[in-house]
C-alpha atoms as a PDB file:
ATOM      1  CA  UNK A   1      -2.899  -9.054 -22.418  1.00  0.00           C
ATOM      2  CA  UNK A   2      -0.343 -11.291 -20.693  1.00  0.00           C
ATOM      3  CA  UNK A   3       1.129  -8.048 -18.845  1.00  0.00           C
ATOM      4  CA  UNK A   4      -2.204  -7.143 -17.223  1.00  0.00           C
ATOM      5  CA  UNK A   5      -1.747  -9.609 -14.087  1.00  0.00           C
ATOM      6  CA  UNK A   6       1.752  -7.897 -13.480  1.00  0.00           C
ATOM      7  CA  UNK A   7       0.391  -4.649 -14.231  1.00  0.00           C
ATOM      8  CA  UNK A   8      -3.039  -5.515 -11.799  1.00  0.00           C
ATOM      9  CA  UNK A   9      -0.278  -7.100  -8.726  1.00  0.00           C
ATOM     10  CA  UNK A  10       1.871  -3.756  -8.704  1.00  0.00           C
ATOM     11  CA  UNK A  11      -0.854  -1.644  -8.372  1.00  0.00           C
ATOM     12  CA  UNK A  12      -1.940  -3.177  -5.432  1.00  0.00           C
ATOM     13  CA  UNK A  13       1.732  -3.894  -3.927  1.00  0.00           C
ATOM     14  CA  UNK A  14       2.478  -0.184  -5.316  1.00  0.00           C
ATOM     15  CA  UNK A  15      -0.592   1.172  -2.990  1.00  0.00           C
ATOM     16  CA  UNK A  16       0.864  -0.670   0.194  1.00  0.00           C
ATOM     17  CA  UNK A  17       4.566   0.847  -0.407  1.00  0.00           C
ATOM     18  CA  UNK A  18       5.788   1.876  -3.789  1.00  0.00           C
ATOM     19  CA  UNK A  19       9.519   2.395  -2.721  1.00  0.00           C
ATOM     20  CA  UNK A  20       9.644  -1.093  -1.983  1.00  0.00           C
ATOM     21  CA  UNK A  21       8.096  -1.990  -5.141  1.00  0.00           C
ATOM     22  CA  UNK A  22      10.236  -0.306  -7.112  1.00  0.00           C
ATOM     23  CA  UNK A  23      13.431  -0.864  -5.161  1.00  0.00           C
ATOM     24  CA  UNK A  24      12.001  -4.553  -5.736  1.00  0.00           C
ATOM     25  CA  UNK A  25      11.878  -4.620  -9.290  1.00  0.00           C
ATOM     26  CA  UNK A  26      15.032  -2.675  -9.688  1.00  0.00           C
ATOM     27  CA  UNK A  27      17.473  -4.933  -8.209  1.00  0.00           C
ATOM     28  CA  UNK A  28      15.588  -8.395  -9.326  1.00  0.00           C
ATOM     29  CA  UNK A  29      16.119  -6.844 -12.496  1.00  0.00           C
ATOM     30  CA  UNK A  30      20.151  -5.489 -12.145  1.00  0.00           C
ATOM     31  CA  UNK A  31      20.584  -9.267 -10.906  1.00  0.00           C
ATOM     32  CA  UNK A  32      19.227 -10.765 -13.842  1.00  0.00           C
ATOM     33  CA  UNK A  33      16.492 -12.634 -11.950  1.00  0.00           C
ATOM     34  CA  UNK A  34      13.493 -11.306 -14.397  1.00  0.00           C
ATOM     35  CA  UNK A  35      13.763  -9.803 -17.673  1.00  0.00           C
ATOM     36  CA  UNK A  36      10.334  -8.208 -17.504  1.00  0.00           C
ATOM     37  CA  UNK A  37      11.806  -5.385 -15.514  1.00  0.00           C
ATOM     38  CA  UNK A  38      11.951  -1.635 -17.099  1.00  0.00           C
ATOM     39  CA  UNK A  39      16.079  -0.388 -17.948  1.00  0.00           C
ATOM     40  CA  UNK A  40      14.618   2.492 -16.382  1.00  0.00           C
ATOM     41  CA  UNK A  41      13.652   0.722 -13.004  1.00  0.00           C
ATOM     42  CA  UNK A  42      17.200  -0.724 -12.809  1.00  0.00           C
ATOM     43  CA  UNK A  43      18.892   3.035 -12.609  1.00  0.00           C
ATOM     44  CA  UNK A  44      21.364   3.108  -9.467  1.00  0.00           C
ATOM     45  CA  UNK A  45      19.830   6.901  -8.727  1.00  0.00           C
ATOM     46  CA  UNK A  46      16.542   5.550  -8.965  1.00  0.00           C
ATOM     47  CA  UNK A  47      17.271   2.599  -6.800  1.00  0.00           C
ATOM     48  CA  UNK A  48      19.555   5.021  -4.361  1.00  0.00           C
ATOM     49  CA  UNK A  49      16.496   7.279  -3.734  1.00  0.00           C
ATOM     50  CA  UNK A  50      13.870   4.183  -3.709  1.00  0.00           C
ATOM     51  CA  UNK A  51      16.049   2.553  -1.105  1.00  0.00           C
ATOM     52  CA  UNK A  52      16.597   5.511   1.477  1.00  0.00           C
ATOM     53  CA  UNK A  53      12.572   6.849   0.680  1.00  0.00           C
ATOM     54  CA  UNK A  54      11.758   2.801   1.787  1.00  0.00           C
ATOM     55  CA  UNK A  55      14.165   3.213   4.927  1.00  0.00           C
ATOM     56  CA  UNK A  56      12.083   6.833   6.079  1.00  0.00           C
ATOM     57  CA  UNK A  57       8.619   4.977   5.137  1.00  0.00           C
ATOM     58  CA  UNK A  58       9.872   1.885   7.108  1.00  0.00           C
ATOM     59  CA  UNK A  59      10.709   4.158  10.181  1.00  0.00           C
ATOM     60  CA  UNK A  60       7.697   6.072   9.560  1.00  0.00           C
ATOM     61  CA  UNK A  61       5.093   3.447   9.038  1.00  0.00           C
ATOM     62  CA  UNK A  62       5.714   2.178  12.585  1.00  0.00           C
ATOM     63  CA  UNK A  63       4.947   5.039  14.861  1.00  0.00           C
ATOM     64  CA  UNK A  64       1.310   5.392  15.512  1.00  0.00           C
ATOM     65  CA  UNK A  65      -0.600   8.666  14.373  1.00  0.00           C
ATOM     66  CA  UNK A  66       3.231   9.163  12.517  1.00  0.00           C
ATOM     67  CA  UNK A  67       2.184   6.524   9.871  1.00  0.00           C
ATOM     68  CA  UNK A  68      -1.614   8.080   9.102  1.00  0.00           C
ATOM     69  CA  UNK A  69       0.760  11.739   8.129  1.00  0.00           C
ATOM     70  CA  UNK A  70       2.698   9.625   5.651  1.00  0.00           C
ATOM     71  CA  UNK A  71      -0.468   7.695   4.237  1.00  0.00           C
ATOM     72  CA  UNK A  72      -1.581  11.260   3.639  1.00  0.00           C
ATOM     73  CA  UNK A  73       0.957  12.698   2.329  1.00  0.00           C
ATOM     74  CA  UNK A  74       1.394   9.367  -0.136  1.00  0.00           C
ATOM     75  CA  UNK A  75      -2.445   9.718  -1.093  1.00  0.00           C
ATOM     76  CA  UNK A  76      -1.567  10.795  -4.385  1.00  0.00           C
ATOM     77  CA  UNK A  77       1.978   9.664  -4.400  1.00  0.00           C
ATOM     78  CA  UNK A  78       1.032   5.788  -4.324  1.00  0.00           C
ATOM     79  CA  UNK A  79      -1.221   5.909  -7.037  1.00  0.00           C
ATOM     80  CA  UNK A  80       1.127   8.278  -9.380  1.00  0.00           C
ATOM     81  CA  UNK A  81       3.662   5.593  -8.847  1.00  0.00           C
ATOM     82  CA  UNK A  82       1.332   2.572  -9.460  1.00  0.00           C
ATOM     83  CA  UNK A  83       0.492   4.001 -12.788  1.00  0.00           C
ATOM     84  CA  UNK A  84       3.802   4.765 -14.008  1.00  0.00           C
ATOM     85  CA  UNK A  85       4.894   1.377 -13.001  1.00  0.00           C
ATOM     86  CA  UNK A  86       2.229  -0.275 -14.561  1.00  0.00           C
ATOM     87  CA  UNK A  87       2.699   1.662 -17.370  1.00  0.00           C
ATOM     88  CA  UNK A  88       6.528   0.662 -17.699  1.00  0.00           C
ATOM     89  CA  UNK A  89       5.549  -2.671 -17.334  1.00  0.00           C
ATOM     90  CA  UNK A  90       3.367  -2.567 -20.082  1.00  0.00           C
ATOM     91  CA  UNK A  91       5.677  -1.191 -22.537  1.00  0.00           C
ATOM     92  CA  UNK A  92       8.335  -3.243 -21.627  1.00  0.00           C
ATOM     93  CA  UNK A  93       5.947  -5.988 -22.621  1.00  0.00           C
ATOM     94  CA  UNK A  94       3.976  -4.148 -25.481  1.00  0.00           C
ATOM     95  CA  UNK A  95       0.696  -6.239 -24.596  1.00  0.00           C
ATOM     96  CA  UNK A  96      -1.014  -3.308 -23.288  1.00  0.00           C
ATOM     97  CA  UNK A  97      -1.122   0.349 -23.735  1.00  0.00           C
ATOM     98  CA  UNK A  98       0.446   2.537 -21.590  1.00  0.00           C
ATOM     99  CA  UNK A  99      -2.615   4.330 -20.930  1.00  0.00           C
ATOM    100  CA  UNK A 100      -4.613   1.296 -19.904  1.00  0.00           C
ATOM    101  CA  UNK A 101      -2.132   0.419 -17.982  1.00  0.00           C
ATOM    102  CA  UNK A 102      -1.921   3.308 -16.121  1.00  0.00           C
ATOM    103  CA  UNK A 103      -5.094   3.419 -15.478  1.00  0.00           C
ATOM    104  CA  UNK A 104      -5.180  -0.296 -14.459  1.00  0.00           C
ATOM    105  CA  UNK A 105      -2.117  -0.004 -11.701  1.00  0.00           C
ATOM    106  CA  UNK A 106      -3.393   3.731 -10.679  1.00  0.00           C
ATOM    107  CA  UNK A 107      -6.548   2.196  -9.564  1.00  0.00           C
ATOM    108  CA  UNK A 108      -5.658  -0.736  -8.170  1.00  0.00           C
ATOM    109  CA  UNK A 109      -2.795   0.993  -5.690  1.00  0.00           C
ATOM    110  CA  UNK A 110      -5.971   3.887  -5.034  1.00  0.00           C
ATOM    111  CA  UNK A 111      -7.950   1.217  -3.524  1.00  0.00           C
ATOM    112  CA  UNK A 112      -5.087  -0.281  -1.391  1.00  0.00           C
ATOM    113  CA  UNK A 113      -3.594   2.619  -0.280  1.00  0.00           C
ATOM    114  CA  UNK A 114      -7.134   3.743   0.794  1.00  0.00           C
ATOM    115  CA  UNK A 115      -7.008  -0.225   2.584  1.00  0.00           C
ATOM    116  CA  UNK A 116      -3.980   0.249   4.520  1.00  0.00           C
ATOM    117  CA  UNK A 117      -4.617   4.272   4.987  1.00  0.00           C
ATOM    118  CA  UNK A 118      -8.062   3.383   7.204  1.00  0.00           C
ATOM    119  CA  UNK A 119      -6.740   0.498   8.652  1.00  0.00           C
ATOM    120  CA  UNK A 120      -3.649   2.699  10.019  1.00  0.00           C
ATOM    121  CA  UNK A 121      -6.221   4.582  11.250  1.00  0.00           C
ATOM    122  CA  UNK A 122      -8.473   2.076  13.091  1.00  0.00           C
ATOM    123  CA  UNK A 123      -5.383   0.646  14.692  1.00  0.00           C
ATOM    124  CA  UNK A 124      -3.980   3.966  15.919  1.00  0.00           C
ATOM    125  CA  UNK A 125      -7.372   4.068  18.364  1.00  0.00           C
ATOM    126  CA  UNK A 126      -5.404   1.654  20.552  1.00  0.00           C
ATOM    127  CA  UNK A 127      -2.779   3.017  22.678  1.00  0.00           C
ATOM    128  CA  UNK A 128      -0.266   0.737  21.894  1.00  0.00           C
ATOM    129  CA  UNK A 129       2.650   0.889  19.394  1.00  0.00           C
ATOM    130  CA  UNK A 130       2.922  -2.742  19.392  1.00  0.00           C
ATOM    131  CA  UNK A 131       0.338  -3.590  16.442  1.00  0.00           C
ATOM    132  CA  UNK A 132       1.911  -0.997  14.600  1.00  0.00           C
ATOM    133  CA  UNK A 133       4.977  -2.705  14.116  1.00  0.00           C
ATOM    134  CA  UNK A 134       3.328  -5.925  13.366  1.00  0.00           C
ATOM    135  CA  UNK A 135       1.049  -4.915  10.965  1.00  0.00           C
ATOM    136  CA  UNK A 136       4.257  -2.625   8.899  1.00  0.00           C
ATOM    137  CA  UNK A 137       6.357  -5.724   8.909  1.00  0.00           C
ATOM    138  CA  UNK A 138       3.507  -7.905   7.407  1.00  0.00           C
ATOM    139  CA  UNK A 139       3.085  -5.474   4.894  1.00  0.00           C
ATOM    140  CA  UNK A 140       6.317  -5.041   3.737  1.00  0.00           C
ATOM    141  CA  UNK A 141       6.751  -8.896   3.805  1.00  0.00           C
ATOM    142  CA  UNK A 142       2.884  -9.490   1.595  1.00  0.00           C
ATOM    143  CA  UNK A 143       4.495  -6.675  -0.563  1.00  0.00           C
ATOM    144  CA  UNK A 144       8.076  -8.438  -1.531  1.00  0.00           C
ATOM    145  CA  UNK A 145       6.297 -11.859  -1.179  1.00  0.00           C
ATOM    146  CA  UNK A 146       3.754 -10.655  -4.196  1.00  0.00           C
ATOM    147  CA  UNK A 147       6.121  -8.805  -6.474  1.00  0.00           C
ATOM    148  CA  UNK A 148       8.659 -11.795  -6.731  1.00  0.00           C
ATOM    149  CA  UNK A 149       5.718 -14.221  -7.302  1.00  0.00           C
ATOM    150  CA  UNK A 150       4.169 -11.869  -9.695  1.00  0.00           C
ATOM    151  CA  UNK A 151       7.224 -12.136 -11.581  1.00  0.00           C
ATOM    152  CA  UNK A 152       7.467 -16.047 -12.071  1.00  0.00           C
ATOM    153  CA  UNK A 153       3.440 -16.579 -12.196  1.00  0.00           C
ATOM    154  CA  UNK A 154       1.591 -13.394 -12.704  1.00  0.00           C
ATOM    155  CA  UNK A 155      -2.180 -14.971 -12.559  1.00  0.00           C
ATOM    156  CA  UNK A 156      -1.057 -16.797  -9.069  1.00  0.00           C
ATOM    157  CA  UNK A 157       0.243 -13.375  -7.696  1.00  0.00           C
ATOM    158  CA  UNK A 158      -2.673 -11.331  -9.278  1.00  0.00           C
ATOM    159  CA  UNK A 159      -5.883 -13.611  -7.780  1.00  0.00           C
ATOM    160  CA  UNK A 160      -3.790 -13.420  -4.447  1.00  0.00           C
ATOM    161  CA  UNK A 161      -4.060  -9.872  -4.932  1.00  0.00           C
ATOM    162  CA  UNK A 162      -7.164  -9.639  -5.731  1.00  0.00           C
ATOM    163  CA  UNK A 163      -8.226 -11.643  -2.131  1.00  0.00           C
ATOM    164  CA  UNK A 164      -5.880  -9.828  -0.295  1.00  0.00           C
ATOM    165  CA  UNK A 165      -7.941  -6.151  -1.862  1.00  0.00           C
ATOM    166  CA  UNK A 166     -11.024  -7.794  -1.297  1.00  0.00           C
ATOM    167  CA  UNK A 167     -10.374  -8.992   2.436  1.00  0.00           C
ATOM    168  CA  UNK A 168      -9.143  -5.001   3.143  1.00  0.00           C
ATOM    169  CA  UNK A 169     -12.283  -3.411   1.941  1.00  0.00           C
ATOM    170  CA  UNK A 170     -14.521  -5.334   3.561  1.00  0.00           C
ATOM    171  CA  UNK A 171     -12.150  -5.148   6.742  1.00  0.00           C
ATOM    172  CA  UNK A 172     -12.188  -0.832   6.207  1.00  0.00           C
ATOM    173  CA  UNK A 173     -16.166  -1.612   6.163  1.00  0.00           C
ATOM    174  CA  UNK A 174     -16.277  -3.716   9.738  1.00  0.00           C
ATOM    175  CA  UNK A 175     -13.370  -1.160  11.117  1.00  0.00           C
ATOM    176  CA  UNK A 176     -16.087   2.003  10.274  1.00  0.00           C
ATOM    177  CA  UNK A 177     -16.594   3.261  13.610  1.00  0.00           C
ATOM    178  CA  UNK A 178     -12.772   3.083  14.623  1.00  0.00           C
ATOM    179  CA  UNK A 179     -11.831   5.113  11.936  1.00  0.00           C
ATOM    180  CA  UNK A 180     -14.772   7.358  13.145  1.00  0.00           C
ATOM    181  CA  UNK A 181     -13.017   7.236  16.295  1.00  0.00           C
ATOM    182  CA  UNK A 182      -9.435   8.355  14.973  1.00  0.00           C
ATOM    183  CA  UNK A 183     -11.003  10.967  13.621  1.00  0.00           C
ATOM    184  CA  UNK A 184     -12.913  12.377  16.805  1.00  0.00           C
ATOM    185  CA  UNK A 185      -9.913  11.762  18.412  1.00  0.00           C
ATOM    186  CA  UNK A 186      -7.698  13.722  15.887  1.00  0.00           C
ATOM    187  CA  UNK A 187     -10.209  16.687  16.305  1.00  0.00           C
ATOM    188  CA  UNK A 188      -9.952  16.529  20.895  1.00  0.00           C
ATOM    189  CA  UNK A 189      -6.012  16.836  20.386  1.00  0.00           C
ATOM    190  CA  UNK A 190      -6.481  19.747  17.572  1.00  0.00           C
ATOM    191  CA  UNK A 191      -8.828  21.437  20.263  1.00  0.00           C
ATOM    192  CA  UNK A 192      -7.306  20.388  24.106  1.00  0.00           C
ATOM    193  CA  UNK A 193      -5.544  17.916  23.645  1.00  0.00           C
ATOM    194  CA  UNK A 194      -6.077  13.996  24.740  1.00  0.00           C
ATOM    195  CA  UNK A 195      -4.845  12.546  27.953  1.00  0.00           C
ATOM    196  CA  UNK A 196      -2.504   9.142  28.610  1.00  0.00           C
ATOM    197  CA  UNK A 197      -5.814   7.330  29.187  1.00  0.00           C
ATOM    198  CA  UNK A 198      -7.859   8.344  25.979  1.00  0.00           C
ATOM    199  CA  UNK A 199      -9.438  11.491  28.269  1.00  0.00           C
ATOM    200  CA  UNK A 200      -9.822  14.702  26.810  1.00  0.00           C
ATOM    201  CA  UNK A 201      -7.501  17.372  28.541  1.00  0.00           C
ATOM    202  CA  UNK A 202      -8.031  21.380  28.042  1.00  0.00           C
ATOM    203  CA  UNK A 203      -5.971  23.976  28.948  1.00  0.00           C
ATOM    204  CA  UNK A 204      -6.638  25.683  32.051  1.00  0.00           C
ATOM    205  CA  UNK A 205      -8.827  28.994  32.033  1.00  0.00           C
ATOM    206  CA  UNK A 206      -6.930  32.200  31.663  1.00  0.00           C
ATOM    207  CA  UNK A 207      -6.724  34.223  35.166  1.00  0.00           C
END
C-alpha cells in the first residue's frame, strides 16, 4: 500500500488541474528526478499536448465567468484523468490494483474539482478580475508544490492534501449563498442581461 499516498495526492492535485499534473510528472520523470513516474507519462506527444492544454487552462482559469465554462466542461475530464493517473501510478508500483486505484484518485480529484469549481463560482460574484488571477496562480503553485513533494515523501504530501480538501469543503459550505448568487446571476444575463453595476438590464419593449 505504499503507492496509495501518491495515488490519494494526484487525485486531489489532478482535480485542481490535471495538465499540470501530468505535464508535472512527465518531465520530473524524462529528467530522471523520480523513478516512480509511468514510461507512458514521459511520452513527448503526451507532454506536447499536456503542456499547450495547461497554457489554454492557464489563460482560461483567469477570466471570470470564462473559468466556471472550463470547470464545466473539465467536470468529468478531471476525474477521468485522476483515475488513470492513479491507476498508472499504481502499476508502476504494483502495491495496489489498478482498479482501487482508480477509484481512489477518481474520487479524490471529484471532490476537488467540485472545491475549486464552487469556489470559481463564489468569487466570480465580485466584479473584479483581480482575485481571479490570484487565486489561479495559487493553485497552480499548491498543485506543482504537492506533486514534487508527493514524490520525495508521499504521507507529508498526502495529509497536506488531505487539509487542503478538507479546508475547501468546508469553505464551498460558508461560500453557499455566493454560489447561490452566481447562479441567479447566470440566469438575469440568460434572460436580460446584467448591468456594469450588478443591475439587471432588459431589452427595451418592441414598438
Amino acid at each position: 500500500m505504499s503507492v496509495l499516498p501518491l495515488v490519494f495526492t494526484s487525485g486531489w492535485a489532478s482535480g485542481i488541474n490535471a495538465y499540470a499534473v501530468v505535464l508535472l510528472l512527465g518531465v520530473l520523470g524524462r529528467a530522471g528526478v523520480s523513478d516512480q513516474v509511468p514510461a507512458s507519462l514521459e511520452r513527448a506527444d503526451v507532454l506536447v499536448v499536456a503542456g499547450v492544454l495547461f497554457l489554454c487552462g492557464a489563460v482560461a482559469d483567469k477570466i471570470p465567468y470564462v473559468d466556471s465554462a472550463w470547470d464545466a466542461v473539465h467536470t468529468v475530464i478531471r476525474p477521468v484523468a485522476g483515475a488513470v493517473v492513479a491507476a498508472l501510478l499504481a502499476g508502476q508500483q504494483g502495491s495496489l490494483s489498478h482498479l482501487a486505484a482508480g477509484a481512489i484518485g477518481g474520487s479524490t480529484a471529484l471532490a476537488s474539482h467540485l472545491v475549486k469549481a464552487g469556489t470559481r463560482m463564489a468569487v466570480n460574484t465580485s466584479p473584479e478580475p483581480f482575485s481571479n488571477i490570484v487565486l489561479s496562480t495559487l493553485e497552480d503553485l499548491a498543485v506543482a508544490g504537492i506533486v514534487v513533494l508527493a514524490l520525495f515523501h508521499p504521507v507529508v504530501a498526502a495529509a497536506v492534501a488531505a487539509v487542503l480538501l478538507t479546508l475547501g469543503l468546508t469553505t464551498l459550505v460558508l461560500l453557499f449563498s455566493r454560489i447561490r448568487r452566481f447562479f441567479r446571476r447566470r440566469r438575469q444575463r440568460r434572460r436580460g442581461g446584467v448591468g456594469p453595476g450588478g443591475g439587471v438590464t432588459r431589452a427595451p419593449a418592441a414598438t
